[in-house]
Protein backbone atom coordinates (compact mmCIF):
# COMPACT_ATOMS: atom_id res chain seq x y z
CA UNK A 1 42.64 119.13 100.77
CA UNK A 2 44.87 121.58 99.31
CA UNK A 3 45.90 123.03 103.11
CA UNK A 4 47.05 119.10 103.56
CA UNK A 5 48.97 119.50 100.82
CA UNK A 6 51.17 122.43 101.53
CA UNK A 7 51.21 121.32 105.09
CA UNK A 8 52.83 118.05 103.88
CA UNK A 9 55.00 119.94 101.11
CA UNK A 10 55.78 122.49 103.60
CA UNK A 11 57.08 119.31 106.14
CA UNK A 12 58.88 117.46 103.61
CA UNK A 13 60.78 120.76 102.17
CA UNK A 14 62.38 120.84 106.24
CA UNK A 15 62.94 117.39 106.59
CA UNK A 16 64.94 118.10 102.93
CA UNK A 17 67.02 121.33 104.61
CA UNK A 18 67.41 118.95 107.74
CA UNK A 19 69.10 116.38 105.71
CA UNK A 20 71.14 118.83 103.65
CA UNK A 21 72.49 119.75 106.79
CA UNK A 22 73.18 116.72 108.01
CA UNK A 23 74.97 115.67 104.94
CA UNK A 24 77.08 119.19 104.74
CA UNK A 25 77.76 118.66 108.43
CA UNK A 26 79.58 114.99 107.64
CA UNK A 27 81.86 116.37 104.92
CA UNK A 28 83.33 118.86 107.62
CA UNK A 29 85.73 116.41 109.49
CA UNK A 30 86.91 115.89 105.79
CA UNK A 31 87.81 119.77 104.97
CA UNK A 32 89.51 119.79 108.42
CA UNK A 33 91.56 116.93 107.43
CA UNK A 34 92.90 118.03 103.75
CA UNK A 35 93.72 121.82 105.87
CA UNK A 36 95.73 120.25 108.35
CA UNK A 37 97.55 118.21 106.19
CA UNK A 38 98.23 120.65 103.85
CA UNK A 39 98.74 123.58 105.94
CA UNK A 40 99.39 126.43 105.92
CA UNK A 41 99.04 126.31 102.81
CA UNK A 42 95.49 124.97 101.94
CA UNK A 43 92.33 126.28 102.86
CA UNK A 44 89.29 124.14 102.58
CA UNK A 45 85.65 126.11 102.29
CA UNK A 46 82.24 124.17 101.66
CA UNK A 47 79.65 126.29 100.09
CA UNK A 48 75.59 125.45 100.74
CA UNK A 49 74.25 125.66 97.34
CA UNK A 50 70.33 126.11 98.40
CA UNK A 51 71.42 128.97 100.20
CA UNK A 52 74.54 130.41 98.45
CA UNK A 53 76.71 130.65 101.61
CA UNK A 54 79.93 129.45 103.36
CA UNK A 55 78.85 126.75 105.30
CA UNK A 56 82.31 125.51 106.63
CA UNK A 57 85.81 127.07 106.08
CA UNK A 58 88.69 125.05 107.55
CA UNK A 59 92.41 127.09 107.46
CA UNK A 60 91.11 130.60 106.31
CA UNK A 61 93.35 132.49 103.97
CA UNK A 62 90.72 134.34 101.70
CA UNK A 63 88.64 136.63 104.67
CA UNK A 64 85.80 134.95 104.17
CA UNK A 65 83.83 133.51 106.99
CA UNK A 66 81.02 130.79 107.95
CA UNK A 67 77.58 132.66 106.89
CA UNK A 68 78.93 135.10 104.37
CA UNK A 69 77.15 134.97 100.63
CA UNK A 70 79.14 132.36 98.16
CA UNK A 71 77.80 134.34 95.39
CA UNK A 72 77.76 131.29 93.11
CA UNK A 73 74.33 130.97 92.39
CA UNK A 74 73.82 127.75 91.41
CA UNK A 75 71.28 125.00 91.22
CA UNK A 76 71.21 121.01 92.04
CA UNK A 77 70.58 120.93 88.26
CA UNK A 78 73.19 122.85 86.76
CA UNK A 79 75.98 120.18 88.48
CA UNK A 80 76.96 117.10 86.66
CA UNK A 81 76.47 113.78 88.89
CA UNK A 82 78.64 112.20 86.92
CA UNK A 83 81.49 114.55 86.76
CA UNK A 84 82.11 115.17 90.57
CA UNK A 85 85.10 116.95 90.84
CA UNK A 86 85.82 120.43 89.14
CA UNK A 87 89.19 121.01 88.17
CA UNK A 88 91.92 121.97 88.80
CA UNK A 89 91.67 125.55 87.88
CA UNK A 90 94.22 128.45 88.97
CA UNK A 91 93.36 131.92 89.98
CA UNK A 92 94.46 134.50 92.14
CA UNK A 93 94.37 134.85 95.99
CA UNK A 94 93.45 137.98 97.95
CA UNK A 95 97.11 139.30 98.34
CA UNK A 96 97.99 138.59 94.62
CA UNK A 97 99.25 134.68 95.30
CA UNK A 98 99.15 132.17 93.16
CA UNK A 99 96.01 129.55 93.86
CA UNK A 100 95.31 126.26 92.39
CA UNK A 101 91.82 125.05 93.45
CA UNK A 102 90.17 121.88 92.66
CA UNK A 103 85.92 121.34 93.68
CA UNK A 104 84.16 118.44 95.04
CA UNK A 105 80.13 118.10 94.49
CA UNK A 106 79.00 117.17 97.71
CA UNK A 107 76.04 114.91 97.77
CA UNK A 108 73.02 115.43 99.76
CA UNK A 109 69.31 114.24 100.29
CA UNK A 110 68.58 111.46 97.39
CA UNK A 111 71.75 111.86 95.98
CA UNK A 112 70.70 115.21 94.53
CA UNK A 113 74.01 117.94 94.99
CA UNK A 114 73.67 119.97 98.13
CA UNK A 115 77.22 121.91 98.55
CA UNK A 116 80.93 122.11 97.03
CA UNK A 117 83.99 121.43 98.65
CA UNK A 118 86.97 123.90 97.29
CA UNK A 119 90.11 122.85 97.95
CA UNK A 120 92.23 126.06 97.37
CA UNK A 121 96.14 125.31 97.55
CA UNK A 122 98.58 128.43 97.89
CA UNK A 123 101.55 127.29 95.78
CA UNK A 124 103.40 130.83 95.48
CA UNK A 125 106.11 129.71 98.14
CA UNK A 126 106.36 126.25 96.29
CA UNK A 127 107.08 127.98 92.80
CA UNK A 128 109.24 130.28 93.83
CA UNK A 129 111.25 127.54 95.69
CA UNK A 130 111.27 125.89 93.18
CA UNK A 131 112.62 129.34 90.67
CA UNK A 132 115.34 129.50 92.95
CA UNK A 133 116.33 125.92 92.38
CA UNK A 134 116.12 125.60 88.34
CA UNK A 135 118.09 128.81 88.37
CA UNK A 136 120.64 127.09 90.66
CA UNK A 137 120.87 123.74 88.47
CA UNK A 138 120.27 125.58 85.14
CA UNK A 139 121.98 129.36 85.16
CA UNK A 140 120.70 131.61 82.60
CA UNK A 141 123.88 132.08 81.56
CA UNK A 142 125.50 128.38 81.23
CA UNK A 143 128.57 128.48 79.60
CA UNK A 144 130.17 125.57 77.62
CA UNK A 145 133.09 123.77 78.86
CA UNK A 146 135.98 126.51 77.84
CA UNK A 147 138.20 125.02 75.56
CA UNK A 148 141.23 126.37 76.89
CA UNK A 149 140.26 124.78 80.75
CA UNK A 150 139.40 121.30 79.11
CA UNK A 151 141.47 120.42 76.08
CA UNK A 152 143.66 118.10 77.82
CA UNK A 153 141.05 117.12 80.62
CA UNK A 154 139.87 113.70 78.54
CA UNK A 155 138.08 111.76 81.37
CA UNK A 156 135.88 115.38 81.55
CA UNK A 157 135.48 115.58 77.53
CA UNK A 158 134.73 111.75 77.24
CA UNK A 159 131.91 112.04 79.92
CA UNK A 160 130.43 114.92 78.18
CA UNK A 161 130.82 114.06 74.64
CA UNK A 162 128.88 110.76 75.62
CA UNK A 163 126.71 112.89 76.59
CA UNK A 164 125.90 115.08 74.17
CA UNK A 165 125.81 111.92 71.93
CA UNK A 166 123.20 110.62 73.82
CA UNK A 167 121.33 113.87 74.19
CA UNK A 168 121.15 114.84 70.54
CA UNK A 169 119.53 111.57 69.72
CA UNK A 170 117.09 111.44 72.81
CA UNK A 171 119.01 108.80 74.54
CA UNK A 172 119.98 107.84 78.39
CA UNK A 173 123.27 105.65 78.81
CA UNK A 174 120.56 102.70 79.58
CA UNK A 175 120.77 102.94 75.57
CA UNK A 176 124.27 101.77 75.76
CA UNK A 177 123.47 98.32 76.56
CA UNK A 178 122.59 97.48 73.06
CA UNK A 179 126.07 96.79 70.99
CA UNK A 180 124.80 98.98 67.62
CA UNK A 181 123.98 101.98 70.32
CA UNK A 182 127.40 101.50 72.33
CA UNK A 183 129.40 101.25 68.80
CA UNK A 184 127.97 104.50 67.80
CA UNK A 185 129.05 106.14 70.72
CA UNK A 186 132.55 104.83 70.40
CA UNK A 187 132.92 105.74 67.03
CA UNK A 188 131.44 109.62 67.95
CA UNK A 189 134.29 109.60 70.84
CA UNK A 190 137.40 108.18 68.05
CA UNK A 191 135.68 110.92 65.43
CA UNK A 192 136.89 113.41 68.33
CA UNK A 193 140.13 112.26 69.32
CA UNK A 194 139.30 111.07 72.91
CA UNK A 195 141.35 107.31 72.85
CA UNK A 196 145.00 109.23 72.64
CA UNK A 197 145.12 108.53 76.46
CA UNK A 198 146.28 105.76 77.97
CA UNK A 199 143.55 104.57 80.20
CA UNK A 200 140.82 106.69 77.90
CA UNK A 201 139.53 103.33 76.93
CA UNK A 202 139.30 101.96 80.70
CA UNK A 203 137.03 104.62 81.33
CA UNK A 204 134.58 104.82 78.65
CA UNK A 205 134.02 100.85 78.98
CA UNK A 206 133.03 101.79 82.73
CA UNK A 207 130.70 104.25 81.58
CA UNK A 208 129.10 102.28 79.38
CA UNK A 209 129.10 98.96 81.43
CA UNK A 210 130.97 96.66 79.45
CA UNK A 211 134.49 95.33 80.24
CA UNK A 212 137.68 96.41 78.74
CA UNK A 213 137.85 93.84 76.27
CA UNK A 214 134.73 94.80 74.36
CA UNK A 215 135.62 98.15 74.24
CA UNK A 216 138.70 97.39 72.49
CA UNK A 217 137.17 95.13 70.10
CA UNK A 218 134.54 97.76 69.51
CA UNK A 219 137.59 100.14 68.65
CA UNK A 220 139.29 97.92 66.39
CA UNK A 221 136.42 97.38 64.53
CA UNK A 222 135.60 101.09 63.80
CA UNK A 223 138.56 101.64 63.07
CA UNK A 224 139.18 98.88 60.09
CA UNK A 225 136.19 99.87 58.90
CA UNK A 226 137.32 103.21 58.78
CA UNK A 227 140.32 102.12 56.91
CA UNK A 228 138.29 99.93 54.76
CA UNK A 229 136.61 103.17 53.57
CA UNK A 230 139.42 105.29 52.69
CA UNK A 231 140.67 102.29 50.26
């Protein structure tokens, strides 16, 4: 009775590895997929976790090869069902690049985790792409409009004083649609001297979307109420 036993323990544990195959093999079209689409930049490996090794690797960047050891060691039990995806995580690629990985439990026979799908994404050309253009929008050494260059330049000074009026209190010109907002900004452009020129008021009413009328109105105010307070 006990020979049955193992005989029928012995059958079902094959049946199991045959399924776990099965199952690995379906997710392989699916690694393909993600490395084509992302490469050359992506490789996609899928690890057998009853026997620790590299079942599939689809766009190989790190050496390694179908067969070779995962070296994960890990059980069915120690994954979460209902966390399936691990990540993303960072770390460093066999010539020193920068890696951002993400990992898929696979499911297998009764639902019970049977490999891992790591998606590992070579950014390093992306970030320093993208170095080269924050140092082209943003120079390390951004001067200030020179004073001598821009003194007289008042369509220049009004842009950038609305600017830095909207800036300072964590504004876009969207904010200049409401009339308290787009008062406050005229009044910060008469506190610097910007309406001396003859169409200065023209173009700050384009900027902020209203028509030349309002803007006027918006100047007398501010500045009878500025007269209002020195009496």
């Amino acid at each position: 009775m006990v020979k049955i036993n193992r005989l029928c323990l012995d059958k079902i544990s094959r049946l199991d590895k045959e399924y776990i195959m099965t199952d690995l093999a379906c997710y392989i079209p699916v690694a393909d997929a993600i490395a084509q689409l992302l490469a050359p930049h992506a490789e996609v490996v899928i690890h057998d976790i009853e026997t620790d090794t590299v079942y599939h690797v689809a766009n190989c960047f790190s050496n390694r090869a179908v067969g070779d050891p995962s070296l994960l060691k890990l059980k069915s039990s120690d994954l979460d069902r209902e966390e399936p995806v691990i990540g993303p995580y960072e770390k460093t690629g066999e010539k020193g690049q920068a890696i951002r990985s993400v990992t898929a439990v696979l499911s297998g026979a009764m639902g019970k985790p049977a490999g891992l799908m790591c998606i590992n994404l070579d950014y390093s050309r992306a970030a320093a792409a993208l170095d080269i253009l924050d140092k082209l929008i943003r120079p390390p050494q951004l001067q200030s409009h020179p004073e001598i260059l821009f003194r007289n330049e008042w369509q220049d000074r009004i842009k950038q004083e609305i600017q830095v009026f909207l800036k300072k209190h964590h504004m876009d010109i969207t904010a200049a649609t409401s009339p308290e907002i787009r008062r406050r900004i005229m009044a910060h452009l008469e506190s610097r001297g910007l309406f001396y020129a003859r169409k200065s008021i023209e173009q700050t009413a384009a900027i902020l979307g209203v028509s030349r009328a309002t803007a006027y109105n918006d100047l007398q105010t501010i500045r009878k109420n500025q007269t209002s307070r020195r009496h």
